[in-house]
PDB file of N, CA and C in Angstrom:
ATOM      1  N   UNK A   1     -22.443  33.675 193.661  1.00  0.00           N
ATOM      2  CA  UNK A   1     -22.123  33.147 194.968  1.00  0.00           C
ATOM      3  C   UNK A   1     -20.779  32.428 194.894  1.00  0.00           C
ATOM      4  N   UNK A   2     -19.934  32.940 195.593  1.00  0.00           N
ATOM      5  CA  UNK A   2     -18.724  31.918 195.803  1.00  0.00           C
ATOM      6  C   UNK A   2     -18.433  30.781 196.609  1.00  0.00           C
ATOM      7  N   UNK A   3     -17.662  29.917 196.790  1.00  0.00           N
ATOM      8  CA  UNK A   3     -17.616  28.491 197.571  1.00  0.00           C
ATOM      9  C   UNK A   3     -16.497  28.246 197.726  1.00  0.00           C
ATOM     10  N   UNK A   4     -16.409  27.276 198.828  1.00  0.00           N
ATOM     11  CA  UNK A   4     -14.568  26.442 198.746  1.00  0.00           C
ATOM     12  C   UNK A   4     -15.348  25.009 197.834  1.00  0.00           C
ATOM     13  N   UNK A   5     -14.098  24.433 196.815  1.00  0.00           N
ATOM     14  CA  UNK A   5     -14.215  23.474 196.682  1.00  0.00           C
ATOM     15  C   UNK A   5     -13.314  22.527 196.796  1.00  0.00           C
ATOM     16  N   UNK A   6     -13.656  21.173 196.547  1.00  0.00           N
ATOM     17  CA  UNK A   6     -12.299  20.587 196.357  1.00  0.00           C
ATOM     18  C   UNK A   6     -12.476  19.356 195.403  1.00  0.00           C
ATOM     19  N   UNK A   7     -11.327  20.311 194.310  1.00  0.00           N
ATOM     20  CA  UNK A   7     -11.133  19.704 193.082  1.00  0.00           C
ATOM     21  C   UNK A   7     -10.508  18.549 193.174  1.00  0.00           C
ATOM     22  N   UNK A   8     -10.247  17.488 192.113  1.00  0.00           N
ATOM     23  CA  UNK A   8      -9.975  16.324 192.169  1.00  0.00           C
ATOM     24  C   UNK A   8      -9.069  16.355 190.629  1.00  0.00           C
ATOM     25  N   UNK A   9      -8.100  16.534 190.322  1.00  0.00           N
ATOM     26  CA  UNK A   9      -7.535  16.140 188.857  1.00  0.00           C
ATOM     27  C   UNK A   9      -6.392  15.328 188.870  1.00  0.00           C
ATOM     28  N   UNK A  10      -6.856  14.124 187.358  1.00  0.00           N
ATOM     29  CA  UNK A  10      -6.132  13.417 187.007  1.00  0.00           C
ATOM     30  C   UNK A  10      -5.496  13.877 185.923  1.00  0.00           C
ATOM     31  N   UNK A  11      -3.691  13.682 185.758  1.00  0.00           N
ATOM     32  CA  UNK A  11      -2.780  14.221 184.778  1.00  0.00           C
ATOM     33  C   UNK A  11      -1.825  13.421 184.702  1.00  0.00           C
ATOM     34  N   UNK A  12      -1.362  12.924 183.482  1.00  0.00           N
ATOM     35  CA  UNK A  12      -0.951  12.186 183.038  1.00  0.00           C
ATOM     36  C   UNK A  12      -0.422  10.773 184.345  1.00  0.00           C
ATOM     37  N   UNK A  13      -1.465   9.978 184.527  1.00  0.00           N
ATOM     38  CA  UNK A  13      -1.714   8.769 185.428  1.00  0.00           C
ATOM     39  C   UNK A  13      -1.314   9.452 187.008  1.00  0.00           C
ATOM     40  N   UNK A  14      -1.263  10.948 187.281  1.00  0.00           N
ATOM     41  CA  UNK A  14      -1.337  11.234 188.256  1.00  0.00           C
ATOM     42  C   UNK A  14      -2.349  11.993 189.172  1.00  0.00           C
ATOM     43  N   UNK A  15      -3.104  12.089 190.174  1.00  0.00           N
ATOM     44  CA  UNK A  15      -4.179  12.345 190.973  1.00  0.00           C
ATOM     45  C   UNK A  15      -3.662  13.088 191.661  1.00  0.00           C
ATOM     46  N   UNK A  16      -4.105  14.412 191.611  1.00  0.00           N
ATOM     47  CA  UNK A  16      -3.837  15.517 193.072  1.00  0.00           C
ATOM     48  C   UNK A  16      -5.176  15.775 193.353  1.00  0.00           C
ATOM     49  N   UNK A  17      -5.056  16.615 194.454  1.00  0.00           N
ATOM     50  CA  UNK A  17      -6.695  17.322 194.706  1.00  0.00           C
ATOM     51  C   UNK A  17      -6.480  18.639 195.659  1.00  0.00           C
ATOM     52  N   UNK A  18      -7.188  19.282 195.818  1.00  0.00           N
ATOM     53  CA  UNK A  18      -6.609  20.704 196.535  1.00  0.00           C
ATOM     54  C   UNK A  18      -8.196  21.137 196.887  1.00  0.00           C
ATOM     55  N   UNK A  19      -8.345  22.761 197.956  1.00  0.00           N
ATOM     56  CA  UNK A  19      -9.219  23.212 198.116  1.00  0.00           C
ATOM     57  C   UNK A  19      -9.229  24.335 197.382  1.00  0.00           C
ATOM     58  N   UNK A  20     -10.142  24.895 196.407  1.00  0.00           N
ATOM     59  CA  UNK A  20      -9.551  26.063 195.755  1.00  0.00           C
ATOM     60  C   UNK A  20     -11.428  26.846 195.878  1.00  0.00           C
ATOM     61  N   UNK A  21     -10.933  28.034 195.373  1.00  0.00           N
ATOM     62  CA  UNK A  21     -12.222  29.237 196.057  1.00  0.00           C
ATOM     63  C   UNK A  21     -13.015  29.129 194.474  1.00  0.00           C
ATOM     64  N   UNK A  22     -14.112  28.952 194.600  1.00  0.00           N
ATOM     65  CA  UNK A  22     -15.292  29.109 192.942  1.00  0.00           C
ATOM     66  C   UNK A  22     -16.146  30.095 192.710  1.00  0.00           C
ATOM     67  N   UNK A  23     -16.354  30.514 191.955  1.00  0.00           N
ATOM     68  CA  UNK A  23     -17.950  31.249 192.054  1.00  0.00           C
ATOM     69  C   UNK A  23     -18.703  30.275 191.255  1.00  0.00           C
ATOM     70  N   UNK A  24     -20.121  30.510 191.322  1.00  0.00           N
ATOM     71  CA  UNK A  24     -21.034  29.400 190.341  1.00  0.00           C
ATOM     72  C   UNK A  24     -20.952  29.606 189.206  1.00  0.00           C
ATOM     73  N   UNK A  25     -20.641  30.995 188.688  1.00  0.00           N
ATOM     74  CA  UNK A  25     -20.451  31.041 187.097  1.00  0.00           C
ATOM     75  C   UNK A  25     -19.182  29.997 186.688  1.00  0.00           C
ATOM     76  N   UNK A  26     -18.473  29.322 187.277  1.00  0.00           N
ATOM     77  CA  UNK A  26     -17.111  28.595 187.077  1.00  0.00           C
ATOM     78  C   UNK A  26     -17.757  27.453 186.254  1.00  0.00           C
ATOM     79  N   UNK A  27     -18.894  26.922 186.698  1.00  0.00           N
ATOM     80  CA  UNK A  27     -19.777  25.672 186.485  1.00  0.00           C
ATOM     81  C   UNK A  27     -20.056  25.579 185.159  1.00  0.00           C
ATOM     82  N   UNK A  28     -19.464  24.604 184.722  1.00  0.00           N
ATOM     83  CA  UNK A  28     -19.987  24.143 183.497  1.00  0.00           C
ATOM     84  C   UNK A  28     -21.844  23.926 183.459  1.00  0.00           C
ATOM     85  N   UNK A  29     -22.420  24.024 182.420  1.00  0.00           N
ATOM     86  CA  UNK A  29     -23.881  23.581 182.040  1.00  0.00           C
ATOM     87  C   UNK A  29     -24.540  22.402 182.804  1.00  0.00           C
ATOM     88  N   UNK A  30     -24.925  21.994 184.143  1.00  0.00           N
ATOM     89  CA  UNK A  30     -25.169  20.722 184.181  1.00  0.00           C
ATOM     90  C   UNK A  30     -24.879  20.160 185.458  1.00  0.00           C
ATOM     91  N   UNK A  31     -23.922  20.998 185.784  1.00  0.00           N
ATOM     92  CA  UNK A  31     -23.312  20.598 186.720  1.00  0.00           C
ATOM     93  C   UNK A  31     -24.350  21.658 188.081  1.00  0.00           C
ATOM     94  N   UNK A  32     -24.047  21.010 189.567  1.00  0.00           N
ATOM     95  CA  UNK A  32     -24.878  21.029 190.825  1.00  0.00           C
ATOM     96  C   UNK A  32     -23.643  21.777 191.883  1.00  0.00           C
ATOM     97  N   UNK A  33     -24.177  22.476 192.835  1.00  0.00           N
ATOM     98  CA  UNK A  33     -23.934  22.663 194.279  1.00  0.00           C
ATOM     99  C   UNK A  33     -24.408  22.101 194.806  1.00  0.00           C
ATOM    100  N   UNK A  34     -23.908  21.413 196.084  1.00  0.00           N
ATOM    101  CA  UNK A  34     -24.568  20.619 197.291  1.00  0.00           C
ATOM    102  C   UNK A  34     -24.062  21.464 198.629  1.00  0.00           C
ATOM    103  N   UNK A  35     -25.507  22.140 199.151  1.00  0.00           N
ATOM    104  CA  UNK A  35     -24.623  22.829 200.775  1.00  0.00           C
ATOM    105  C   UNK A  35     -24.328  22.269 201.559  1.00  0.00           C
ATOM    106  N   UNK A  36     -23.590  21.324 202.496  1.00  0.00           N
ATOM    107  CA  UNK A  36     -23.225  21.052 203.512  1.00  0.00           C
ATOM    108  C   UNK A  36     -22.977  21.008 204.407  1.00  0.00           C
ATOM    109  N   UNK A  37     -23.909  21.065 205.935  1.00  0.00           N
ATOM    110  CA  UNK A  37     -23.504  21.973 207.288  1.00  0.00           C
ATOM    111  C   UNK A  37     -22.132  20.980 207.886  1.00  0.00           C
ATOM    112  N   UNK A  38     -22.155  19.688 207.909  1.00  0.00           N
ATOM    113  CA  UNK A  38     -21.430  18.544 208.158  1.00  0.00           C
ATOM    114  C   UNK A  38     -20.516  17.658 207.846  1.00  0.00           C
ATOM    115  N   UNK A  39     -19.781  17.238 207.614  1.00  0.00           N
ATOM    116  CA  UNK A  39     -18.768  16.283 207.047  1.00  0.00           C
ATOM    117  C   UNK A  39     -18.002  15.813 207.342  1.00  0.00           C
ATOM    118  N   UNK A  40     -17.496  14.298 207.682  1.00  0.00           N
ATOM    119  CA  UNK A  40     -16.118  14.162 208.013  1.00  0.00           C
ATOM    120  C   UNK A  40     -15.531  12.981 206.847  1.00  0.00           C
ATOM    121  N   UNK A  41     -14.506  12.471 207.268  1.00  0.00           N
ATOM    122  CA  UNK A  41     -13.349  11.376 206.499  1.00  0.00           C
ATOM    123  C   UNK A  41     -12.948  10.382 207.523  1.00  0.00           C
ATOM    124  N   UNK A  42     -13.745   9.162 207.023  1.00  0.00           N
ATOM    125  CA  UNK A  42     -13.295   7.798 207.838  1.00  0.00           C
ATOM    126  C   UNK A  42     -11.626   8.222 207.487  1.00  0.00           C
ATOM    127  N   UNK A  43     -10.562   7.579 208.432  1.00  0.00           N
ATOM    128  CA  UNK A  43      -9.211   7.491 208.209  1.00  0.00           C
ATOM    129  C   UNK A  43      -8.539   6.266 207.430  1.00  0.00           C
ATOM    130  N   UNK A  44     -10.069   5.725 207.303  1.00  0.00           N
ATOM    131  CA  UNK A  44      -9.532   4.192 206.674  1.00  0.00           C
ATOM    132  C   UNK A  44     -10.084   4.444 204.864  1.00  0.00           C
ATOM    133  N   UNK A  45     -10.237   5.696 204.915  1.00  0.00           N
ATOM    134  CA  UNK A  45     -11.232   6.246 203.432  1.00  0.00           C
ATOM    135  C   UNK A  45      -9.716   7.013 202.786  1.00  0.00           C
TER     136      UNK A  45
END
């Protein structure tokens, strides 16, 4: 199954984040999907 996600990486004391496309085999051992019909971003977040 594929997904949008959105990654979060820190590199050398710098933070980007982006939306990038996954399949579940990408997933490390351990790691979860959460489906989501909803979501937003306070502007003060």
């Amino acid at each position: 199954m594929s997904f949008k996600a959105y990654m979060i990486h820190q590199e050398e004391g710098k933070v980007t984040s982006r939306f990038v496309d996954m399949d579940e085999a990408q997933l490390d051992a351990g790691e979860v999907t959460i489906r989501v019909a909803y979501s937003s971003v306070n502007y003060k977040d």
